[in-house]
C-alpha atoms as a PDB file:
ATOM      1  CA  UNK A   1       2.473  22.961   4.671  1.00  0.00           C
ATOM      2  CA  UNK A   2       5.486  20.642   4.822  1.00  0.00           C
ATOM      3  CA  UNK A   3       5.112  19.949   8.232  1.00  0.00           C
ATOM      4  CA  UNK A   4       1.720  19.154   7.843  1.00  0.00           C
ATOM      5  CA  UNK A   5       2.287  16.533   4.755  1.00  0.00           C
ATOM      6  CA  UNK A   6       4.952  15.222   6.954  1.00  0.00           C
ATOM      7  CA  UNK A   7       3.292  14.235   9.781  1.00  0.00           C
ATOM      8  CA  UNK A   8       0.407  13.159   8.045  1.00  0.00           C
ATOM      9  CA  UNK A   9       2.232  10.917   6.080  1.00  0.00           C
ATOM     10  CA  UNK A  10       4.027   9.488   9.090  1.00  0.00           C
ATOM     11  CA  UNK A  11       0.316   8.442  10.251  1.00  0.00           C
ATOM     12  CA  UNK A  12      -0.426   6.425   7.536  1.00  0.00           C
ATOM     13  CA  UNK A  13       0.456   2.980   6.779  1.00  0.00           C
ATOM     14  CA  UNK A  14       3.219   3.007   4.010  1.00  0.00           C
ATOM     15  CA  UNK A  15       1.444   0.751   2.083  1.00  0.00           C
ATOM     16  CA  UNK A  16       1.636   2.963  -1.535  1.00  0.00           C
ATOM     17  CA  UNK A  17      -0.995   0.689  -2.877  1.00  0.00           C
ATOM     18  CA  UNK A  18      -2.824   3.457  -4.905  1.00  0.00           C
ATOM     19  CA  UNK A  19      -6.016   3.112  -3.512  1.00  0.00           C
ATOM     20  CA  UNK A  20      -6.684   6.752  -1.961  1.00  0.00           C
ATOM     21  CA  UNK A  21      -6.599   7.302  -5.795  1.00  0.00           C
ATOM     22  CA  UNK A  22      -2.709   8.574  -5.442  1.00  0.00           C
ATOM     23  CA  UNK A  23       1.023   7.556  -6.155  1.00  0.00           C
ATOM     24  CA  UNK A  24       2.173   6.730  -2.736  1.00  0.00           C
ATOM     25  CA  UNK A  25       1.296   7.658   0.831  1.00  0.00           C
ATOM     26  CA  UNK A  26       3.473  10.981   0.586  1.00  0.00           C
ATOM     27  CA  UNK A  27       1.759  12.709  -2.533  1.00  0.00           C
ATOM     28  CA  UNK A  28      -1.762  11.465  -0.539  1.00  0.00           C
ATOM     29  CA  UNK A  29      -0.307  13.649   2.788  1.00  0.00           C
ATOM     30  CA  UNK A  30       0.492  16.349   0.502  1.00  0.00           C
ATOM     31  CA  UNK A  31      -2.995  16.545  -1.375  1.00  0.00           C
ATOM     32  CA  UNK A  32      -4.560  16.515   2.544  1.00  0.00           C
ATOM     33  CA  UNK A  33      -2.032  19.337   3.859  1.00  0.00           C
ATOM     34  CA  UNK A  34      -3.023  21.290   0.303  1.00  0.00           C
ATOM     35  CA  UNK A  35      -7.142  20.462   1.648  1.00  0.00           C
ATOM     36  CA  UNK A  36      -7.182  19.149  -1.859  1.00  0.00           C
ATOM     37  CA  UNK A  37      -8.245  15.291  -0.282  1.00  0.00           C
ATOM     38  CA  UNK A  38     -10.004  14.235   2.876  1.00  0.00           C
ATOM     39  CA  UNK A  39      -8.719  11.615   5.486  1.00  0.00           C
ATOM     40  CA  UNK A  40     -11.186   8.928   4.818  1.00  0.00           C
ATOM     41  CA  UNK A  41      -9.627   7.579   1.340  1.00  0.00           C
ATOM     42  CA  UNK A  42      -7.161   5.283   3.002  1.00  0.00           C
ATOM     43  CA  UNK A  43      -7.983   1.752   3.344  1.00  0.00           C
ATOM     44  CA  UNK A  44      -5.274   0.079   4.660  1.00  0.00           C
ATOM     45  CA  UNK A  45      -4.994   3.033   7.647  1.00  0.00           C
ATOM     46  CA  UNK A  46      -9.061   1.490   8.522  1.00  0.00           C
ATOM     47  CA  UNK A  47     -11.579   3.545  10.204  1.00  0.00           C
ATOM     48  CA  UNK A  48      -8.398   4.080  12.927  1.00  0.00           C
ATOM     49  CA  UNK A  49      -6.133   5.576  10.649  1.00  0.00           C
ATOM     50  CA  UNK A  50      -9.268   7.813   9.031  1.00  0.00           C
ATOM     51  CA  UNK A  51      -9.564   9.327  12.797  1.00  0.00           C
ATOM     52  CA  UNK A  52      -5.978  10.131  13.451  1.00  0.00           C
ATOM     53  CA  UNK A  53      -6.038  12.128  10.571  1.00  0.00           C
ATOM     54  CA  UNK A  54      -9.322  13.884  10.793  1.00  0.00           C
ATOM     55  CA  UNK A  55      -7.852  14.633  14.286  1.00  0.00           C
ATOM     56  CA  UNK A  56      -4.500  16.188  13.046  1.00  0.00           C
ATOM     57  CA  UNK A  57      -6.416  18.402  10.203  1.00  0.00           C
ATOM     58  CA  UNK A  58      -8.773  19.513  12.824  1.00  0.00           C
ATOM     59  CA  UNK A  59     -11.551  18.085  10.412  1.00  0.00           C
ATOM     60  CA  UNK A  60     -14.544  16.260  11.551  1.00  0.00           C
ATOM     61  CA  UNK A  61     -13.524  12.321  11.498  1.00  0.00           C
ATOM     62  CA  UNK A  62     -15.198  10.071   9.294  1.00  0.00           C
ATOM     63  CA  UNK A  63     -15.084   6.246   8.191  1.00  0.00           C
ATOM     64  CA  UNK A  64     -13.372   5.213   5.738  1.00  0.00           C
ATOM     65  CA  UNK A  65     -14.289   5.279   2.608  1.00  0.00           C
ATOM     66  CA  UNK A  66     -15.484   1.539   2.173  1.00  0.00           C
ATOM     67  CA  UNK A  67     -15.992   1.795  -1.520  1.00  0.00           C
ATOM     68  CA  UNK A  68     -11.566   1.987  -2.236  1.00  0.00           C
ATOM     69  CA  UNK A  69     -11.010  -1.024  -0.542  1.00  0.00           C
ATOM     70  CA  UNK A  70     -11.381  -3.130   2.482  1.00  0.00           C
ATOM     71  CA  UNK A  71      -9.400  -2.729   5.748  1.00  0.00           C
ATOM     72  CA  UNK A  72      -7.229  -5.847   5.804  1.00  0.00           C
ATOM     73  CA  UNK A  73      -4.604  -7.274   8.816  1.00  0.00           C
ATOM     74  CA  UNK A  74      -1.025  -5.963   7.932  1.00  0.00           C
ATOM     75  CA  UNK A  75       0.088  -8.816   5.016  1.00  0.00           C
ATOM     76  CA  UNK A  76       2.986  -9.856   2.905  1.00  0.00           C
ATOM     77  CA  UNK A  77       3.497 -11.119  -0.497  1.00  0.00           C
ATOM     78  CA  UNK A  78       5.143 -14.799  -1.184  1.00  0.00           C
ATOM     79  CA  UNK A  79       6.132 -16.195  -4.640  1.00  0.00           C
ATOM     80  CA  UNK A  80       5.301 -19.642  -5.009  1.00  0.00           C
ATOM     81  CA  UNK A  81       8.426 -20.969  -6.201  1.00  0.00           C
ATOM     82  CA  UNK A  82       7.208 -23.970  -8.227  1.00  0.00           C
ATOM     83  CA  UNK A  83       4.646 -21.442 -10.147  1.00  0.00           C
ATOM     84  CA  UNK A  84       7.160 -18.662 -11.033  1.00  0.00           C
ATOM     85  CA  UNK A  85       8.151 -18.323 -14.547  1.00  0.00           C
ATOM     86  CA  UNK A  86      10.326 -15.351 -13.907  1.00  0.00           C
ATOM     87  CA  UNK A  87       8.524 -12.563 -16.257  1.00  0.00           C
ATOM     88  CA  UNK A  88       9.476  -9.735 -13.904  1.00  0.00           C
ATOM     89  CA  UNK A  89       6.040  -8.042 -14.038  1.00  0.00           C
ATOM     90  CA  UNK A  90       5.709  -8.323 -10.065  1.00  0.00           C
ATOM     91  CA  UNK A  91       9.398  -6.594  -9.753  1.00  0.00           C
ATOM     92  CA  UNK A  92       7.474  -3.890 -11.756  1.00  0.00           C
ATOM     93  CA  UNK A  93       4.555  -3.616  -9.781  1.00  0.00           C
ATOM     94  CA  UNK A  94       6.048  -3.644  -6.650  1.00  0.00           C
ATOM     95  CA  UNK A  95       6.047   0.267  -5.509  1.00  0.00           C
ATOM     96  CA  UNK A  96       8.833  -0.487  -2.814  1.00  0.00           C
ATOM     97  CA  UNK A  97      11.127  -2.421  -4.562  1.00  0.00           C
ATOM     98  CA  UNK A  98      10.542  -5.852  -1.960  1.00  0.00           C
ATOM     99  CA  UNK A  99      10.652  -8.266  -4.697  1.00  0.00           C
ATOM    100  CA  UNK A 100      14.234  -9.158  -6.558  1.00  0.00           C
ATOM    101  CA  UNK A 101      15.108 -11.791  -9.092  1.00  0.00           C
ATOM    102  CA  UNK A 102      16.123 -12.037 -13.075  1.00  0.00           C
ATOM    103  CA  UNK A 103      13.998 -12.315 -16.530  1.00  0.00           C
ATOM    104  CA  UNK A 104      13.551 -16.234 -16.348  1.00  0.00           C
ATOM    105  CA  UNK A 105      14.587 -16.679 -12.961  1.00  0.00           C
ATOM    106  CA  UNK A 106      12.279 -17.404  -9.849  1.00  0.00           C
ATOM    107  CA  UNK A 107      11.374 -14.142  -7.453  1.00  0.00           C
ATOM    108  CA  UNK A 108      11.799 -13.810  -4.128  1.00  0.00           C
ATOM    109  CA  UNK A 109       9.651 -11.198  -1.769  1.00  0.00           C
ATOM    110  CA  UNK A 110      12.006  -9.282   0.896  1.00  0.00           C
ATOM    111  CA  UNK A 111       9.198 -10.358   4.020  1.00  0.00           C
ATOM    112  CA  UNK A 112      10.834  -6.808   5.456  1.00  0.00           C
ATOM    113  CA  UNK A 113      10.369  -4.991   3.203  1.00  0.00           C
ATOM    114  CA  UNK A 114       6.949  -5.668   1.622  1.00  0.00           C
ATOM    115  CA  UNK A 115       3.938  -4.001   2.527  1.00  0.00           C
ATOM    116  CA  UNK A 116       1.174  -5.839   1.604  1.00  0.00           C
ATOM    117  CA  UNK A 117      -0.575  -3.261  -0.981  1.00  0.00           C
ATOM    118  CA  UNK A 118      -1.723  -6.114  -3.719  1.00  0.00           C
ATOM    119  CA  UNK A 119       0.011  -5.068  -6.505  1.00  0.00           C
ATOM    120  CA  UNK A 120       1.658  -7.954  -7.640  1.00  0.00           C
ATOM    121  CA  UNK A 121      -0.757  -9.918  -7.298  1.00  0.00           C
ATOM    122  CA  UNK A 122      -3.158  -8.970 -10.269  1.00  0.00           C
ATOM    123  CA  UNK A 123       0.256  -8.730 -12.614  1.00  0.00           C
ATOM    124  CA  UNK A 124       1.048 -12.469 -12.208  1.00  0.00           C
ATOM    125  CA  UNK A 125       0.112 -14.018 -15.504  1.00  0.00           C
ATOM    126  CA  UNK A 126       0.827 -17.416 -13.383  1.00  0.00           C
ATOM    127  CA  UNK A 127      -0.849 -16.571 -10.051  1.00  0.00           C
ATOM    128  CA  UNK A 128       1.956 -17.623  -8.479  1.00  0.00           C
ATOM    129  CA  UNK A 129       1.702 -14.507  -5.400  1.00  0.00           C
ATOM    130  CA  UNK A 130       0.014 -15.734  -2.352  1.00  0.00           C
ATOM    131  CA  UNK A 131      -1.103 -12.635   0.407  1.00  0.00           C
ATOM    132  CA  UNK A 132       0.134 -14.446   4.164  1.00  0.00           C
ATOM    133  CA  UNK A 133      -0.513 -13.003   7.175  1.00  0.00           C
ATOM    134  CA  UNK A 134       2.943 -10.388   8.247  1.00  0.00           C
ATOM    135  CA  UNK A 135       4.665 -11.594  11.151  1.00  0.00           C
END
């Protein structure tokens, strides 16, 4: 069953936003490889992403389930650094550790690094987070 998980999780999209209704990408592989989830709860992995792994669990393929979220163009987080008042709650929200800075001291995203799940962006008591198109 570890194979499985790990090449499921290698087909989808890293994003660990939650909404598959699990922590992270990997535990979502391993609930499919355990038949304990289908592949249509990913939105970010789009009606695409929903076939590739219907096709590797030999299930029938499906859309995506529509009502966890909308399929989206890859993204990135950006702090507006005029808004930012430094309260850290993105840093804790972020479930790959792309966004550094101090308690009272502007935050930067790492472009790199981020993934575009959303997170941050409800957190931000300032609405200083701004979703731009990834390069």
């Amino acid at each position: 069953m570890t194979e499985l998980a790990d090449r499921l999780d290698r087909l989808l999209p890293q994003t660990q936003c939650g909404q598959c209704g699990y922590a992270g990408c990997r535990p979502y592989a391993e609930a499919m490889a355990a038949g304990d989830a289908g592949p249509e709860r990913c939105p970010p992995g789009g009606d695409r992403g929903a076939r590739a792994l219907a096709h590797l669990l030999h299930v029938r393929p499906i859309p995506f389930d529509r009502d966890r979220g909308e399929h989206k163009p890859p993204q990135v987080a950006r702090v507006v650094e005029a808004d930012c008042i430094g309260c850290t709650k993105c840093i804790q929200a972020c479930p790959v550790d792309a966004i550094i800075g101090g308690s009272k001291h502007m935050h930067v995203v790492i472009e790199p690094l981020c993934t575009g799940c959303e997170l941050c962006v409800p957190v931000c008591p300032v609405d200083c987070i701004v979703l731009l198109p990834a390069h």
